[in-house]
N, C-alpha and C. Protein backbone atom coordinates (compact mmCIF):
# COMPACT_ATOMS: atom_id res chain seq x y z
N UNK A 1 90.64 217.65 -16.28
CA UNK A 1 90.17 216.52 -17.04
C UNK A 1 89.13 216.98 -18.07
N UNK A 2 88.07 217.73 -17.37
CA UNK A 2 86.82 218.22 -18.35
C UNK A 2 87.56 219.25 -19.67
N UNK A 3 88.98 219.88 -19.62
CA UNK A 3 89.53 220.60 -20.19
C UNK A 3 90.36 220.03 -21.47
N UNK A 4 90.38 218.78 -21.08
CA UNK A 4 91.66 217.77 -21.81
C UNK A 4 90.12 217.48 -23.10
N UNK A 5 89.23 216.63 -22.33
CA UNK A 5 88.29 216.54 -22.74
C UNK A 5 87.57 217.46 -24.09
N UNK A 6 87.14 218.71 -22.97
CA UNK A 6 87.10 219.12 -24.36
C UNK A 6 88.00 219.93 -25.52
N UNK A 7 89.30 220.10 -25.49
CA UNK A 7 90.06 220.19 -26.41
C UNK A 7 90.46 218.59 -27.43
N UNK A 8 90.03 217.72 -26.67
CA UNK A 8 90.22 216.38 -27.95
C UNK A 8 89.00 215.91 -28.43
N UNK A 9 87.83 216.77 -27.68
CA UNK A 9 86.39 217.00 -29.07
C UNK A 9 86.41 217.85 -30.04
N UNK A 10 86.84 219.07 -29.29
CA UNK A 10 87.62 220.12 -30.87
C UNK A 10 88.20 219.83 -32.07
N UNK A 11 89.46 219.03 -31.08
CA UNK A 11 90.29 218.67 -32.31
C UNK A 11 89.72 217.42 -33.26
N UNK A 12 89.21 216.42 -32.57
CA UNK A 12 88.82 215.35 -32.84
C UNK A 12 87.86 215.50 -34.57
N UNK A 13 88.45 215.28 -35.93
CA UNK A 13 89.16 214.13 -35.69
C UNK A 13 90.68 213.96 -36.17
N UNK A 14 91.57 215.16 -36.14
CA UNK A 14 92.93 215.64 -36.47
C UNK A 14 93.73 215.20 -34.90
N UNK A 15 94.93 214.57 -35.57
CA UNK A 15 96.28 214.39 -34.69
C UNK A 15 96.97 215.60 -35.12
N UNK A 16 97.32 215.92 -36.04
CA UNK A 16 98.20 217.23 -36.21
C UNK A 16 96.93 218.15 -36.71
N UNK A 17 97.04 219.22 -36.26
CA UNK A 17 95.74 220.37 -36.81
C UNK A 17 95.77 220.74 -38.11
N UNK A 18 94.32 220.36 -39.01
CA UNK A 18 94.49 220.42 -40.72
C UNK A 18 95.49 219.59 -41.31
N UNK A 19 96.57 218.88 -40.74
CA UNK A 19 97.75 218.00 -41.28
C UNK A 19 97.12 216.10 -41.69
N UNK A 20 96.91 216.14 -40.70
CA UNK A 20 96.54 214.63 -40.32
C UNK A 20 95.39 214.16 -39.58
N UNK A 21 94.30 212.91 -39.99
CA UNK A 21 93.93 211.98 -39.26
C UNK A 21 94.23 211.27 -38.76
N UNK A 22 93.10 210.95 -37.72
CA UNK A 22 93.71 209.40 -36.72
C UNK A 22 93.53 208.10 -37.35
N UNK A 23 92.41 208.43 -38.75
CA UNK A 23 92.91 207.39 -39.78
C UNK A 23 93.74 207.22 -40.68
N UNK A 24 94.83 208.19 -40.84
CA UNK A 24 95.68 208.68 -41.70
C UNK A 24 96.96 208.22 -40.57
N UNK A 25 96.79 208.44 -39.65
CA UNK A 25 98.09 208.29 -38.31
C UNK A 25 97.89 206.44 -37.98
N UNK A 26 97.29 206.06 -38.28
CA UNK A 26 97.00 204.79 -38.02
C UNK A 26 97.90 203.78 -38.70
N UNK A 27 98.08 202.73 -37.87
CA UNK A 27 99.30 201.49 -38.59
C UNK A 27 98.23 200.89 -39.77
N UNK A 28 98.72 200.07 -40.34
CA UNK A 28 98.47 199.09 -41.30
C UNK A 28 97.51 198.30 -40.63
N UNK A 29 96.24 197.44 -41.12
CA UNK A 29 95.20 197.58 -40.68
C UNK A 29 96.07 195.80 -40.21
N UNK A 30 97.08 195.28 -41.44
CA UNK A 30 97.63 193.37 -41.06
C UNK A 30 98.56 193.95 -39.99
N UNK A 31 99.35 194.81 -39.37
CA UNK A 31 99.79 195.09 -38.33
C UNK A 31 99.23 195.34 -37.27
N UNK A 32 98.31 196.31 -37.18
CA UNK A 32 96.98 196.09 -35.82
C UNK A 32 96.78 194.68 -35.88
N UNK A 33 96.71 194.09 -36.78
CA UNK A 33 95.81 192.58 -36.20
C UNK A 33 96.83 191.55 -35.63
N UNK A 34 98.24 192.12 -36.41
CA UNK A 34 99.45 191.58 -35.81
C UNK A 34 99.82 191.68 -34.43
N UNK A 35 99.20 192.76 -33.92
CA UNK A 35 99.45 193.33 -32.43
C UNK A 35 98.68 192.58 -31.24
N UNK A 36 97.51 193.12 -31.92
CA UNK A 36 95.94 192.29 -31.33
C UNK A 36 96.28 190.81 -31.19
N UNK A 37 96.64 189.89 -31.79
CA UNK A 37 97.23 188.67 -31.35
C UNK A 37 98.24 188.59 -30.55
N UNK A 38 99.22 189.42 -30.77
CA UNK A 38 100.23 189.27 -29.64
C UNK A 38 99.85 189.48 -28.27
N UNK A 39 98.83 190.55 -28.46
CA UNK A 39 98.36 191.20 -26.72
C UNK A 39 97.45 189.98 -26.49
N UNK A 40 96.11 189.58 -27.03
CA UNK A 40 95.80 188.51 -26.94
C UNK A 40 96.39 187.50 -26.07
N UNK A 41 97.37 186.67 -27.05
CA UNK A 41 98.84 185.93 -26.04
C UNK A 41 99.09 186.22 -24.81
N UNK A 42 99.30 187.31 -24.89
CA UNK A 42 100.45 187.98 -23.72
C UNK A 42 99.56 188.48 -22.21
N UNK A 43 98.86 188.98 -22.50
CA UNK A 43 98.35 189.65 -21.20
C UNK A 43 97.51 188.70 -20.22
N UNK A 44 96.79 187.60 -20.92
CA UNK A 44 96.81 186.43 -20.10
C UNK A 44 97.87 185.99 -18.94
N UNK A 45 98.98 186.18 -19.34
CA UNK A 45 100.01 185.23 -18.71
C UNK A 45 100.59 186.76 -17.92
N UNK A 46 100.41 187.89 -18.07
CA UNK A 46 100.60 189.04 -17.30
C UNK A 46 99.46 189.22 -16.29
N UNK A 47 98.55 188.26 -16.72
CA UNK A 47 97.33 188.74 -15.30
C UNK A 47 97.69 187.78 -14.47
N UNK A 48 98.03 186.17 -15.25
CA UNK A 48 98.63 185.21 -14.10
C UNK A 48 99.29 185.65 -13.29
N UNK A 49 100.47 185.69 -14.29
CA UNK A 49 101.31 186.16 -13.07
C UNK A 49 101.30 187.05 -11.80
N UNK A 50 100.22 188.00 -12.44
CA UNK A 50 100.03 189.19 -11.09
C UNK A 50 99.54 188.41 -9.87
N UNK A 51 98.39 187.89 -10.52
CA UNK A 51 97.84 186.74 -9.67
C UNK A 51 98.30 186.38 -8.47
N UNK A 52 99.23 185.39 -9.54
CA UNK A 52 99.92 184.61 -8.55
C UNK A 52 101.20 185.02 -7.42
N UNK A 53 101.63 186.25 -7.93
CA UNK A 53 102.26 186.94 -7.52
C UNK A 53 101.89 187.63 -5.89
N UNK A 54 100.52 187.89 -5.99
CA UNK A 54 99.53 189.02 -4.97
C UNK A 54 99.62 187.51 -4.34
N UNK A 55 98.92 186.39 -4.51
CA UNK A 55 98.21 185.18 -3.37
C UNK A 55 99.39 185.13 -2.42
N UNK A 56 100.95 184.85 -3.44
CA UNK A 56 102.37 184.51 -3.18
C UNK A 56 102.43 185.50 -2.02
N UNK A 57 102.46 186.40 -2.26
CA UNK A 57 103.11 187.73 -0.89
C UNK A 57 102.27 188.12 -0.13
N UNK A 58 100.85 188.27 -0.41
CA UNK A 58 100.33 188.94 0.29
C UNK A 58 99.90 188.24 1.88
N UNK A 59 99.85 189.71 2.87
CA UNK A 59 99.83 188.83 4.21
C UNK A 59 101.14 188.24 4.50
N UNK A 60 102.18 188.57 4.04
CA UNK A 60 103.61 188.43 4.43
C UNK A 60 104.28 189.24 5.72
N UNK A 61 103.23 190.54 5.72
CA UNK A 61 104.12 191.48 6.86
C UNK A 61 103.20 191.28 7.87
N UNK A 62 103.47 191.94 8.95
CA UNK A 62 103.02 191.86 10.74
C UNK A 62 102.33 192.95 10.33
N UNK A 63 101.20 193.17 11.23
CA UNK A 63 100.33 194.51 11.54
C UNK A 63 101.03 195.23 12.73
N UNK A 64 100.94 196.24 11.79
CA UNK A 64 101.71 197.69 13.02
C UNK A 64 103.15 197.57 12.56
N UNK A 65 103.80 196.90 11.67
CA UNK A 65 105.01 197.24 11.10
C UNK A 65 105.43 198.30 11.22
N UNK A 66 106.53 198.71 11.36
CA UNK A 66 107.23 200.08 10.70
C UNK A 66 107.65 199.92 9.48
N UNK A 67 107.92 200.97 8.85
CA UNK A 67 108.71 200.61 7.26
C UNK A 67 109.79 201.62 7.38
């Protein structure tokens, strides 16, 4: 981890070495914001569901089960 680490402070701030930035590699600034609303939307109704999903099942099996 400490290795990953510090090879993406090295590189940092190139995606390709001398080729490219990560502001140069970056979408369109009305497409990020296009995204950012969608996730917005969306991950609400992905935490529900987990939610409701975990209350739904959980405590369904016997203790000392086999599997």
């Amino acid at each position: 981890m400490l290795a990953f680490a510090g090879l993406a402070y090295s590189l940092f701030p190139y995606v390709i070495i001398d080729r490219m930035t990560i502001w140069q590699a970056a979408a369109h600034e009305s497409a990020l914001k296009f995204v950012l609303v969608g996730a917005v939307v969306v991950l609400p109704f992905i935490f529900g569901y987990t939610f409701f999903v975990y209350r739904l099942f959980g405590g369904k099996t016997k203790d000392g089960g086999a599997y």
